[in-house]
C-alpha atoms as a PDB file:
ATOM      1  CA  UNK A   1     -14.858   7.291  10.960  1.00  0.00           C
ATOM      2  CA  UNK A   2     -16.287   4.913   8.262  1.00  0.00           C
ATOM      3  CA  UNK A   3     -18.939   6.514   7.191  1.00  0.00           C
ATOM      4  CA  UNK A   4     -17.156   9.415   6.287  1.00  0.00           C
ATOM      5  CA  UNK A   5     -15.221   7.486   3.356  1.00  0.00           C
ATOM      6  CA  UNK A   6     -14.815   8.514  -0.172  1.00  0.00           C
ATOM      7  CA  UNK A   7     -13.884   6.596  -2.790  1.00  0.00           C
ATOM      8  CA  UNK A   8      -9.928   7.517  -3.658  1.00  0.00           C
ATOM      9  CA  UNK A   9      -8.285   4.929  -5.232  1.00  0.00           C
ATOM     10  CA  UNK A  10      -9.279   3.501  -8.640  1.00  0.00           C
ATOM     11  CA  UNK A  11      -7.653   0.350 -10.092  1.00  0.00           C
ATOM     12  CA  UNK A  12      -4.922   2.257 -11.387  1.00  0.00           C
ATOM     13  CA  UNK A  13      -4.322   4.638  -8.297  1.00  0.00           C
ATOM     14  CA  UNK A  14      -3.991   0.829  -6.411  1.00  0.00           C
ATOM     15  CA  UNK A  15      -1.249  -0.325  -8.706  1.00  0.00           C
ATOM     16  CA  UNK A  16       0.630   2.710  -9.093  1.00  0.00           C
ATOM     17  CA  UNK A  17       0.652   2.651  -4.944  1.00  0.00           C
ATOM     18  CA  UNK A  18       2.121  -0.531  -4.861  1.00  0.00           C
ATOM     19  CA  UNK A  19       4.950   0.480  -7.503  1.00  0.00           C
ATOM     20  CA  UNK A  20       5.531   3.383  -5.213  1.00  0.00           C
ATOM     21  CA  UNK A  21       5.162   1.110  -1.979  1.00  0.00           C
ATOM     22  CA  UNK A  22       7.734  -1.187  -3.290  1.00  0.00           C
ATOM     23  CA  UNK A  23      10.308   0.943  -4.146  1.00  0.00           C
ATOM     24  CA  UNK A  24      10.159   2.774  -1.054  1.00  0.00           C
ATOM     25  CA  UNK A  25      10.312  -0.938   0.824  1.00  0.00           C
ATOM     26  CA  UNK A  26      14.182  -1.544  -1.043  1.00  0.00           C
ATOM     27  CA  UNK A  27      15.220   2.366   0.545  1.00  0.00           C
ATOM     28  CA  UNK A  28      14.241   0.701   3.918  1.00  0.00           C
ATOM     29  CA  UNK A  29      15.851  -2.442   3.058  1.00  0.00           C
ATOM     30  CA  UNK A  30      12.059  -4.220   3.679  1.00  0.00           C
ATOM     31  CA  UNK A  31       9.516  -6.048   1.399  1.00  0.00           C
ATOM     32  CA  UNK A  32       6.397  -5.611   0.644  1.00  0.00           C
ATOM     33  CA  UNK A  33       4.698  -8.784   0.599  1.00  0.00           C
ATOM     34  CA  UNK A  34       1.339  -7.949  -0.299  1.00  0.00           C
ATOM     35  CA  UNK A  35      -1.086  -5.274  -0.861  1.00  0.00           C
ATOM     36  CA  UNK A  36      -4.764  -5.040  -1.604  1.00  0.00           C
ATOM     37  CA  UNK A  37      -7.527  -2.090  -1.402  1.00  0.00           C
ATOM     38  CA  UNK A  38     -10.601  -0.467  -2.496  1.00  0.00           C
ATOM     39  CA  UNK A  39     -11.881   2.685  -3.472  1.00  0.00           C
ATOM     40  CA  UNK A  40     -11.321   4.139   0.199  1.00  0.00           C
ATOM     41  CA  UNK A  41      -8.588   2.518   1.626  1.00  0.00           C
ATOM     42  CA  UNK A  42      -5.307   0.231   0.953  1.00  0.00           C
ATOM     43  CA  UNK A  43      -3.590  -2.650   2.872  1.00  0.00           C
ATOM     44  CA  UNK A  44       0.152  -3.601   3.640  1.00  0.00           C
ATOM     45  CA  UNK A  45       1.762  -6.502   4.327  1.00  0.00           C
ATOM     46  CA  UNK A  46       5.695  -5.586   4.988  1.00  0.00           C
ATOM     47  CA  UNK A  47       8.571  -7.666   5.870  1.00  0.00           C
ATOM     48  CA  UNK A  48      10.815  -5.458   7.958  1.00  0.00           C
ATOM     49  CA  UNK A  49      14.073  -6.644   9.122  1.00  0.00           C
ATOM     50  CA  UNK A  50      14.992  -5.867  12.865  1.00  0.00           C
ATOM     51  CA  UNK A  51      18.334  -5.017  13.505  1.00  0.00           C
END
């Protein structure tokens, strides 16, 4: 529910996420493309190879 949000993520929270995001996307042999947020939430865009 939306209204319910907090803010979570600061700038740096954001960009240590993506570090984080990204090395988990090489264990899964994927790529994170891109990735964007605010203070209440944060958006992938993966590349995942089907096998």
């Amino acid at each position: 529910m939306a209204k319910y949000r907090r803010g979570a993520f600061d700038g740096d929270a954001i960009n240590r996420l993506c570090t984080i995001f990204a090395k988990i996307c090489v264990d899964f042999e994927a790529q994170l493309i891109k990735m964007g947020g605010e203070d209440d939430y944060v958006h992938l865009l993966l590349e995942y190879p089907l096998r």
